[in-house]
PDB file of N, CA and C in Angstrom:
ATOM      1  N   UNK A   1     -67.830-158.039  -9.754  1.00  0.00           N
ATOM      2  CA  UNK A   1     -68.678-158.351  -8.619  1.00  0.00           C
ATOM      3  C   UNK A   1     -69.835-159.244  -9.039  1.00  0.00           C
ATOM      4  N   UNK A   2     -70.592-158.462 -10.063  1.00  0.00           N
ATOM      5  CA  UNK A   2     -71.738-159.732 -10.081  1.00  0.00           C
ATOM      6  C   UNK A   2     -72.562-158.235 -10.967  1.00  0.00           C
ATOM      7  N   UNK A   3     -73.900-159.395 -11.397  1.00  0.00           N
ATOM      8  CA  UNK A   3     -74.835-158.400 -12.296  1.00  0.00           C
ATOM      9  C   UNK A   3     -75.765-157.764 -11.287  1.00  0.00           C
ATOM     10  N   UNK A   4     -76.006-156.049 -11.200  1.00  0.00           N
ATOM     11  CA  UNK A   4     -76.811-155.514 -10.014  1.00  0.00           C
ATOM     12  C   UNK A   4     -77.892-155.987 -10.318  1.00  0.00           C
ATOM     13  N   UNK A   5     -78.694-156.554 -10.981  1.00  0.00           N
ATOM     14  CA  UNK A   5     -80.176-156.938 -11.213  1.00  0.00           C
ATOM     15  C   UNK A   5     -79.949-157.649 -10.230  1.00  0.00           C
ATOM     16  N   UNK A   6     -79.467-158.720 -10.572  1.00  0.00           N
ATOM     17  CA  UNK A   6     -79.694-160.324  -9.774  1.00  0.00           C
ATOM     18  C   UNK A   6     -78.815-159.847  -7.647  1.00  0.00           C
ATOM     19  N   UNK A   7     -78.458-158.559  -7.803  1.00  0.00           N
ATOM     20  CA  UNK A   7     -78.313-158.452  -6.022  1.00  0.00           C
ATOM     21  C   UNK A   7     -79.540-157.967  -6.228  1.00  0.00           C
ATOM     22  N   UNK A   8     -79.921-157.278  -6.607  1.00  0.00           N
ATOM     23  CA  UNK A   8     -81.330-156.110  -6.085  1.00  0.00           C
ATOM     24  C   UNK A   8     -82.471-157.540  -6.387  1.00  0.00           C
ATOM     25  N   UNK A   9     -82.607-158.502  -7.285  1.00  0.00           N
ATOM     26  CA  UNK A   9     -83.609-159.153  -7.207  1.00  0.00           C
ATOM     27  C   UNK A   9     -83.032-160.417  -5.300  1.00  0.00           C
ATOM     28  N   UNK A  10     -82.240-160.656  -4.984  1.00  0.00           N
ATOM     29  CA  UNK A  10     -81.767-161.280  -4.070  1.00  0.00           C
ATOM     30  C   UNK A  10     -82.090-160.388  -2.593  1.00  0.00           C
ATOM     31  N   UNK A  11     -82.378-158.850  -2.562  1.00  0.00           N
ATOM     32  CA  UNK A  11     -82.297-158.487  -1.841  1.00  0.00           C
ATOM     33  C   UNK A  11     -83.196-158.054  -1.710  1.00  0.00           C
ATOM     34  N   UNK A  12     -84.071-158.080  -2.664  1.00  0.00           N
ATOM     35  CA  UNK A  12     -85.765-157.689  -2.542  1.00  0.00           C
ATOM     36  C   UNK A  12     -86.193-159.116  -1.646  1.00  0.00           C
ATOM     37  N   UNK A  13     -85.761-160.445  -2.544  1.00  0.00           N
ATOM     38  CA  UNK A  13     -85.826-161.864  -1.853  1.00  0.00           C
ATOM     39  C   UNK A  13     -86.098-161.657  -0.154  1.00  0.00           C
ATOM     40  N   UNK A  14     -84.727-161.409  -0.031  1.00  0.00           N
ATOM     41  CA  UNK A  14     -84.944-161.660   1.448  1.00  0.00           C
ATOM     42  C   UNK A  14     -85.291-160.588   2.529  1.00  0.00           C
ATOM     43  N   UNK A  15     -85.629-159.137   1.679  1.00  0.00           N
ATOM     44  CA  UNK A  15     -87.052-157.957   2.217  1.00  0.00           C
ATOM     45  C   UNK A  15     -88.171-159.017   2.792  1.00  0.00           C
ATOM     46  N   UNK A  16     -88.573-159.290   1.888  1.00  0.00           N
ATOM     47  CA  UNK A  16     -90.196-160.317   1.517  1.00  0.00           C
ATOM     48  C   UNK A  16     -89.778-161.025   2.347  1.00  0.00           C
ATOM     49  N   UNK A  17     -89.115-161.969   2.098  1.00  0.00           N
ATOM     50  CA  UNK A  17     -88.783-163.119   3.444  1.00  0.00           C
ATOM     51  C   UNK A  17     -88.610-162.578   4.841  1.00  0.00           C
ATOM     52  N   UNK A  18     -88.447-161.465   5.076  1.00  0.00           N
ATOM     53  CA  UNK A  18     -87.988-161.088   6.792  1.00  0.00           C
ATOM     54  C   UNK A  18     -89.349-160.545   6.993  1.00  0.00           C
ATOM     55  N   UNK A  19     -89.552-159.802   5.911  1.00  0.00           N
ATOM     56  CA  UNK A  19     -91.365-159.022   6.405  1.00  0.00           C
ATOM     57  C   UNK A  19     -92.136-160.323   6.629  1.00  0.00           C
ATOM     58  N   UNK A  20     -92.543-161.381   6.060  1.00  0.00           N
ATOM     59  CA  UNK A  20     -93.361-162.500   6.063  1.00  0.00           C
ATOM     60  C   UNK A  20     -93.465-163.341   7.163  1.00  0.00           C
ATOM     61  N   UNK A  21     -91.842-163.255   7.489  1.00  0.00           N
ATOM     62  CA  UNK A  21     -91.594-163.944   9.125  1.00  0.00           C
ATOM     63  C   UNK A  21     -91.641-163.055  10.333  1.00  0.00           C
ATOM     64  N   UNK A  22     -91.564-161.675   9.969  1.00  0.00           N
ATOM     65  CA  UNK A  22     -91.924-160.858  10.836  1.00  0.00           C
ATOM     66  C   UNK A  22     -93.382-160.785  11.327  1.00  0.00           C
ATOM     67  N   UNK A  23     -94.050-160.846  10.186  1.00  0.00           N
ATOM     68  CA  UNK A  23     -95.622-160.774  10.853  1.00  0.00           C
ATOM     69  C   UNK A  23     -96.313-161.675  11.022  1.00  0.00           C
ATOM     70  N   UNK A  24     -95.813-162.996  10.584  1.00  0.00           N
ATOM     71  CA  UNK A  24     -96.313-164.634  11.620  1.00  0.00           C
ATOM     72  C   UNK A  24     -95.759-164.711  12.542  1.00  0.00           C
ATOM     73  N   UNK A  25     -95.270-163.886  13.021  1.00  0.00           N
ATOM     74  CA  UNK A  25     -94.980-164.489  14.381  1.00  0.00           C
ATOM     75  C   UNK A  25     -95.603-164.172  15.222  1.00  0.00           C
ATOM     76  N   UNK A  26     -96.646-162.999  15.304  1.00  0.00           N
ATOM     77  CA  UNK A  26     -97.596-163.147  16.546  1.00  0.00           C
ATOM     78  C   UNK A  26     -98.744-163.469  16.436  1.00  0.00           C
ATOM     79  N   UNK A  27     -98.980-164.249  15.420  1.00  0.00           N
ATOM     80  CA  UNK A  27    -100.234-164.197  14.642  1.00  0.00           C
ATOM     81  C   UNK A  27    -100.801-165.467  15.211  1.00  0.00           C
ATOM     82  N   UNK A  28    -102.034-165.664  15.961  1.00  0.00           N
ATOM     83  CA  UNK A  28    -102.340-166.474  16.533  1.00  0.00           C
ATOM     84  C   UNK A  28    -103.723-167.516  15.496  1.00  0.00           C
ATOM     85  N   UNK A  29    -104.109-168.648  16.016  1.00  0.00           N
ATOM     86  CA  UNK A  29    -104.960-169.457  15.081  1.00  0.00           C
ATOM     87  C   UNK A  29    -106.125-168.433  14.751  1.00  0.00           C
ATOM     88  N   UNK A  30    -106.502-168.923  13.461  1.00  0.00           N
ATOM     89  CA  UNK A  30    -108.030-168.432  13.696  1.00  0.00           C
ATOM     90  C   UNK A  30    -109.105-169.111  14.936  1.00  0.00           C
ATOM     91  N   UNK A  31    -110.239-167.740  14.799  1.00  0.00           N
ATOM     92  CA  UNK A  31    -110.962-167.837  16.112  1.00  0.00           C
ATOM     93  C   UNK A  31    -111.349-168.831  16.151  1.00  0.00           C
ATOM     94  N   UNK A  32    -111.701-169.962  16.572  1.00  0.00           N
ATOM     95  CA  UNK A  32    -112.636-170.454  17.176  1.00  0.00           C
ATOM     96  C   UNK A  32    -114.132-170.307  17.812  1.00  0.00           C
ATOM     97  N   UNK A  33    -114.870-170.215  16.833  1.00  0.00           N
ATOM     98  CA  UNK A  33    -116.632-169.556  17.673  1.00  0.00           C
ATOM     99  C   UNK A  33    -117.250-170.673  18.189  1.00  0.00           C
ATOM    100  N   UNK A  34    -116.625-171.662  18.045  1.00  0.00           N
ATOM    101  CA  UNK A  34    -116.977-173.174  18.821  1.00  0.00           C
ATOM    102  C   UNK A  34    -116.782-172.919  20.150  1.00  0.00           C
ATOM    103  N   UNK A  35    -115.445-172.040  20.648  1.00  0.00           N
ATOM    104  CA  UNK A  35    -114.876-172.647  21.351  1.00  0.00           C
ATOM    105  C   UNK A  35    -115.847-172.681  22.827  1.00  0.00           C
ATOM    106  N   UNK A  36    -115.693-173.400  23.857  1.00  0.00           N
ATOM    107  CA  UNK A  36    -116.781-173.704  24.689  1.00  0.00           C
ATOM    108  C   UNK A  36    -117.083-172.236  25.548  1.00  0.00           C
ATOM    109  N   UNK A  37    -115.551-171.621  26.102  1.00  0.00           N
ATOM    110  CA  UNK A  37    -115.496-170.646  27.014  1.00  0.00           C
ATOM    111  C   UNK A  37    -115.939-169.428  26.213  1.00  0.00           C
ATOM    112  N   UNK A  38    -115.849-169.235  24.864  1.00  0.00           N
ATOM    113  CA  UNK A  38    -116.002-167.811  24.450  1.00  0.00           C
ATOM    114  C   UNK A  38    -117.596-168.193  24.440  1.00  0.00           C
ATOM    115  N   UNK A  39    -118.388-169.225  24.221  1.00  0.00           N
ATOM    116  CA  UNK A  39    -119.665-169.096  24.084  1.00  0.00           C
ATOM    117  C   UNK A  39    -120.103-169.681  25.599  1.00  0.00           C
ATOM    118  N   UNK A  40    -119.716-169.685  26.683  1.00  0.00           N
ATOM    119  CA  UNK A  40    -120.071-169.282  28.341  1.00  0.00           C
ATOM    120  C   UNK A  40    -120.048-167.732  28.155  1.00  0.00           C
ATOM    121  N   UNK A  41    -119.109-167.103  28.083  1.00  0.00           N
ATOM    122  CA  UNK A  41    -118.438-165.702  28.160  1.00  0.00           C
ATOM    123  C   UNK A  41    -119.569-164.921  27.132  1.00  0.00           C
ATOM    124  N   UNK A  42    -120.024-165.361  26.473  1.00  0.00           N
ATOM    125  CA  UNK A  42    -121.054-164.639  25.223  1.00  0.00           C
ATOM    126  C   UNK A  42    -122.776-164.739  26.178  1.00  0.00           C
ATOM    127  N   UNK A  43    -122.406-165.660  26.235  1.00  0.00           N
ATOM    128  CA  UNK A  43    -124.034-166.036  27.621  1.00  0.00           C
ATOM    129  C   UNK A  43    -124.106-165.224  28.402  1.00  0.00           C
ATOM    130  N   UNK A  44    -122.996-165.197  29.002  1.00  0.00           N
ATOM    131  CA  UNK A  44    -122.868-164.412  30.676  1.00  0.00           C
ATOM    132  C   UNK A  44    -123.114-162.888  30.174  1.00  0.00           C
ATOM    133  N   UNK A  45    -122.154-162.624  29.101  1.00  0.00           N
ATOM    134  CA  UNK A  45    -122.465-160.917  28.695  1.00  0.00           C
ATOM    135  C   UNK A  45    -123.974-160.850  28.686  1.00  0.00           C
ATOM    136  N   UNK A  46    -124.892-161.473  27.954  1.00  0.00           N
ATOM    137  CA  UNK A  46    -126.170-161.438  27.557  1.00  0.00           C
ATOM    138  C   UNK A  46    -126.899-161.264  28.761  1.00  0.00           C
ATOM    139  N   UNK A  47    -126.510-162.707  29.787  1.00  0.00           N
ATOM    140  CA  UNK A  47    -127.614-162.535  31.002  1.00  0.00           C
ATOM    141  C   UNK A  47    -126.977-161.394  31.867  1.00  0.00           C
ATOM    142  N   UNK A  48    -126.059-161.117  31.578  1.00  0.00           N
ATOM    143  CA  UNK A  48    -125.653-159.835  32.978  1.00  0.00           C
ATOM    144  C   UNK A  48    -125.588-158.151  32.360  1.00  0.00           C
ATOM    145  N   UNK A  49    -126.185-158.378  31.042  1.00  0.00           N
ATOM    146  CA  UNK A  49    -126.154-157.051  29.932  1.00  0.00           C
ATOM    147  C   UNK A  49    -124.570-156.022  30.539  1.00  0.00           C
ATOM    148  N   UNK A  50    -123.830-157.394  30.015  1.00  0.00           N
ATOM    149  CA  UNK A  50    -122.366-156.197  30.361  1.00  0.00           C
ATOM    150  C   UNK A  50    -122.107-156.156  28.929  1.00  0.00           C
ATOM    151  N   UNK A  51    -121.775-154.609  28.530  1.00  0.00           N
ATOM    152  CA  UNK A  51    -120.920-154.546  26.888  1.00  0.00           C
ATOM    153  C   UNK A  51    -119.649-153.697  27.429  1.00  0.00           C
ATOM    154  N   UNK A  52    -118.591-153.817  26.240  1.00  0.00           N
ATOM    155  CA  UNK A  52    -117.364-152.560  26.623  1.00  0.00           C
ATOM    156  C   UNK A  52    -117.028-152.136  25.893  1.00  0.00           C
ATOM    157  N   UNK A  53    -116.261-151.137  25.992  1.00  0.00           N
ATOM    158  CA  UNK A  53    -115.634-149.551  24.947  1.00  0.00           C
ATOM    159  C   UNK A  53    -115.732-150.261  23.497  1.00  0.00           C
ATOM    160  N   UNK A  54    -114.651-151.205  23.496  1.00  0.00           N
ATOM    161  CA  UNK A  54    -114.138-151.508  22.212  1.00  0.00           C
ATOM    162  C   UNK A  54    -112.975-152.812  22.454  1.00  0.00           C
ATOM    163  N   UNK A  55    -113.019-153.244  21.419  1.00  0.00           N
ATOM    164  CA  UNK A  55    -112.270-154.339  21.002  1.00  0.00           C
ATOM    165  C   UNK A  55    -111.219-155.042  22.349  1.00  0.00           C
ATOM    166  N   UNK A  56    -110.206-153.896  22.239  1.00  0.00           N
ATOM    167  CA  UNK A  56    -109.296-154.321  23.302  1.00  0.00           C
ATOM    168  C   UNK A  56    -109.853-154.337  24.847  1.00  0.00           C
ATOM    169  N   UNK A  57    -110.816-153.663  24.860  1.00  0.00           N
ATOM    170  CA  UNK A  57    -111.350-154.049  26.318  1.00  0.00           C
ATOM    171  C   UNK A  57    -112.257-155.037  26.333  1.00  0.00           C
ATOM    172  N   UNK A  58    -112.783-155.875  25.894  1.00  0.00           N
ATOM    173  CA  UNK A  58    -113.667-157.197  25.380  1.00  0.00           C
ATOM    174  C   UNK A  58    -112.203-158.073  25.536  1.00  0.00           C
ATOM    175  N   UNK A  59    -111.180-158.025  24.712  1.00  0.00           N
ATOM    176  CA  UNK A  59    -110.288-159.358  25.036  1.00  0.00           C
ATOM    177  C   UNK A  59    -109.344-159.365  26.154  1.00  0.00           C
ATOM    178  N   UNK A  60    -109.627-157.692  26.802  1.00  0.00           N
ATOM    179  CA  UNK A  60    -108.881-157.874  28.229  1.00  0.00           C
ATOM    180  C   UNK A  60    -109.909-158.504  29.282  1.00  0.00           C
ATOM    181  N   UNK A  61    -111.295-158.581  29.153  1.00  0.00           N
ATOM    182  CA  UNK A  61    -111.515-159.169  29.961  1.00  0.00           C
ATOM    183  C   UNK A  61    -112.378-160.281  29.832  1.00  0.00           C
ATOM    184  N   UNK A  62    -112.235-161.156  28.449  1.00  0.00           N
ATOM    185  CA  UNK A  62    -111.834-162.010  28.524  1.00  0.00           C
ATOM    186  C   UNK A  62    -110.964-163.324  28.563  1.00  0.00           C
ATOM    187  N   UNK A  63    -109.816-162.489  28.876  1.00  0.00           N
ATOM    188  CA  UNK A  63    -108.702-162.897  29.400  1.00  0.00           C
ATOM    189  C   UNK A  63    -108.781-163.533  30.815  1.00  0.00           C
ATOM    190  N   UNK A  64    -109.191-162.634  31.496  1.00  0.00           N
ATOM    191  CA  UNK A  64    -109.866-162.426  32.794  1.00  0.00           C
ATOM    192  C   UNK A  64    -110.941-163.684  33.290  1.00  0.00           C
ATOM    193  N   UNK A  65    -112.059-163.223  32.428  1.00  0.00           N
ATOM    194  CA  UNK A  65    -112.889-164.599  32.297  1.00  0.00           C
ATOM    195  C   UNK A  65    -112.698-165.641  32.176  1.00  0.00           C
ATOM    196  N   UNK A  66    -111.807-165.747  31.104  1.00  0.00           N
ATOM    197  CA  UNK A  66    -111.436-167.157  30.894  1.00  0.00           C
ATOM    198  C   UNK A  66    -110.572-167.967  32.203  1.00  0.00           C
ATOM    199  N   UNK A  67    -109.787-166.876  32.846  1.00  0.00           N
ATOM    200  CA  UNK A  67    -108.526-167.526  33.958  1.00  0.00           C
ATOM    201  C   UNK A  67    -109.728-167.609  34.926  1.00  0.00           C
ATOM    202  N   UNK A  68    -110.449-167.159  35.110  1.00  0.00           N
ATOM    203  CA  UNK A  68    -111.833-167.117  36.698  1.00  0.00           C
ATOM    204  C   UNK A  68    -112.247-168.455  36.507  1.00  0.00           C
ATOM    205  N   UNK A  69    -112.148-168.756  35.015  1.00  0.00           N
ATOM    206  CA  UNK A  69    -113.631-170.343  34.940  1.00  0.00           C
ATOM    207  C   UNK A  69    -112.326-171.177  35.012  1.00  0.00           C
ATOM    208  N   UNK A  70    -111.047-171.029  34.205  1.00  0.00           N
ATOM    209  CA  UNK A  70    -110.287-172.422  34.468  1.00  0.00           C
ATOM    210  C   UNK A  70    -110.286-172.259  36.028  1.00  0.00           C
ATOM    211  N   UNK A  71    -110.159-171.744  36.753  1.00  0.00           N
ATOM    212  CA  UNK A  71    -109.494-171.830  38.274  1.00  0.00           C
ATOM    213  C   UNK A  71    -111.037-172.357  38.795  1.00  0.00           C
ATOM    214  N   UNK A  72    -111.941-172.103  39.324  1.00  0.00           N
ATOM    215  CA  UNK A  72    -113.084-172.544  39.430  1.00  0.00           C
ATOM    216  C   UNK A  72    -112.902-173.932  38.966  1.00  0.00           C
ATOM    217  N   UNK A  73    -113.287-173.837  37.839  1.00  0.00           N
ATOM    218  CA  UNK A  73    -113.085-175.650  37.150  1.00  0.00           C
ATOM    219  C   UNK A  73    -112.113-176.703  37.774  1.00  0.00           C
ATOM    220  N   UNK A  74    -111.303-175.671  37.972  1.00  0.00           N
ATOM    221  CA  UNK A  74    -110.152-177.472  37.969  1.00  0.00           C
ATOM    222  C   UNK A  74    -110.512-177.525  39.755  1.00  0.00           C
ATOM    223  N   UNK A  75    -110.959-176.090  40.239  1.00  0.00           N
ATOM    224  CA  UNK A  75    -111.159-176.187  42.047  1.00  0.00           C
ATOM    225  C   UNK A  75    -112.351-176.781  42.485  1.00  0.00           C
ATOM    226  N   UNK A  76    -113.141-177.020  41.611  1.00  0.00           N
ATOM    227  CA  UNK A  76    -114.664-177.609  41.829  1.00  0.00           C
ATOM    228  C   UNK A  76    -114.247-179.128  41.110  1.00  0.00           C
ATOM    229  N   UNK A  77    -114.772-180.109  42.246  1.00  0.00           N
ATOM    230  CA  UNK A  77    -114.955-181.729  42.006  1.00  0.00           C
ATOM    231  C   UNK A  77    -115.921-181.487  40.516  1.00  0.00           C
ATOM    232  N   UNK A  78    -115.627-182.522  39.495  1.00  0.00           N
ATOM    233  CA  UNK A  78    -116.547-182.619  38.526  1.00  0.00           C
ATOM    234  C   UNK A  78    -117.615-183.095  38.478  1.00  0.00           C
ATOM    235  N   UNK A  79    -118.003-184.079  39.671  1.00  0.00           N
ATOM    236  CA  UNK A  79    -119.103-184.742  39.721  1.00  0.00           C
ATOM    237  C   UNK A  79    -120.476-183.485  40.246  1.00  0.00           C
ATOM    238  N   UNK A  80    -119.733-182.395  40.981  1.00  0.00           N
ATOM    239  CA  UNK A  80    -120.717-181.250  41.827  1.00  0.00           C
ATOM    240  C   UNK A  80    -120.439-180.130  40.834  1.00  0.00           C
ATOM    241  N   UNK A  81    -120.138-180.030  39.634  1.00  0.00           N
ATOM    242  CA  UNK A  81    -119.951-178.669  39.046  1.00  0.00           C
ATOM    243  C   UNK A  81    -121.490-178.480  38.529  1.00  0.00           C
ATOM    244  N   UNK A  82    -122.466-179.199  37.528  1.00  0.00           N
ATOM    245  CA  UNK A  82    -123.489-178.761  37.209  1.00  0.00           C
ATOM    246  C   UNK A  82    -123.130-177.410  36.347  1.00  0.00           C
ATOM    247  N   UNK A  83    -123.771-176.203  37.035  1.00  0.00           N
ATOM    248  CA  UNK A  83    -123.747-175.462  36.444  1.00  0.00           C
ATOM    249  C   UNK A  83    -123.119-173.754  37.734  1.00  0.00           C
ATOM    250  N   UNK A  84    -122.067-174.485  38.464  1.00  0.00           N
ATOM    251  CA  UNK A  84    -121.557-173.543  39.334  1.00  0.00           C
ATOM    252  C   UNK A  84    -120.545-172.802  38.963  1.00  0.00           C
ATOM    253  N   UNK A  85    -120.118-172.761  38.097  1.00  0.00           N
ATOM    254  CA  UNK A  85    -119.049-171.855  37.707  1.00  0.00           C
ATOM    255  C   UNK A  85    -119.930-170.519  37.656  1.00  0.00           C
ATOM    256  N   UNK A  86    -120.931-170.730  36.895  1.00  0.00           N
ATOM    257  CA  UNK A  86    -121.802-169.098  36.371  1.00  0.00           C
ATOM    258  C   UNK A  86    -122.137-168.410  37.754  1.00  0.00           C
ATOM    259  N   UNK A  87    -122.234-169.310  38.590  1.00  0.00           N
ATOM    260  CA  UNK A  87    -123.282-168.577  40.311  1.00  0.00           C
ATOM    261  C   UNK A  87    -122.123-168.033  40.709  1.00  0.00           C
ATOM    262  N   UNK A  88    -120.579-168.587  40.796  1.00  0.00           N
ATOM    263  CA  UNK A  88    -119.706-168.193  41.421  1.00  0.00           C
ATOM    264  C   UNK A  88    -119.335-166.729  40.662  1.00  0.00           C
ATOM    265  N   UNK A  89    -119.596-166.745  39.644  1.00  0.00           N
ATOM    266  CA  UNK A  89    -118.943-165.313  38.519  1.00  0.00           C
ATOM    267  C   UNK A  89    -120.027-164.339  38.577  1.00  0.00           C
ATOM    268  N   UNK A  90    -120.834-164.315  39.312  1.00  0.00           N
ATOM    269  CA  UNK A  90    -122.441-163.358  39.775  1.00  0.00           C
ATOM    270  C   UNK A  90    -121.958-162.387  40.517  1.00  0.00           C
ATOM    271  N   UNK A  91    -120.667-161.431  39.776  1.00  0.00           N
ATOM    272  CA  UNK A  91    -120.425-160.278  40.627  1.00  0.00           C
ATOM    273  C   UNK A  91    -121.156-159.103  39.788  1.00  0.00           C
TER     274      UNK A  91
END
């Protein structure tokens, strides 16, 4: 058949290889602290003193946040936006 080292080193191989591709795959970019909406969304927490539980409830709703300002945005003319997205999110 063959020398068992060299299957068991071949089959460790492609362990490592399936685990490696297993866990890039949902693995999204690093954050962005630039990015424009998470630092609106960081403002708005501040001026409206909203905090939440923990982790997963912070990126559920800014999930949320984020879909409120694109829809706003692209529904508001650009020349009249100024600073109306924030007045409209004043719940």
């Amino acid at each position: 058949m063959g020398d068992p080292f060299v299957s068991k080193i071949a089959c460790l191989t492609v362990l490592v290889l399936w685990i490696l591709c297993t866990c890039s795959e949902g693995q999204k970019p690093p954050k962005n602290d630039f990015d424009p909406i998470t630092k609106r969304h960081e403002e708005w927490l501040k001026t409206y003193s909203r905090q939440y539980k923990n982790k997963g409830e912070w990126k559920r709703r800014f999930e949320i946040y984020r879909s409120n300002v694109q829809f706003i945005d692209s529904s508001i003319p650009k020349a009249s936006r100024s600073n109306t997205t924030t007045t409209y999110l004043q719940t």
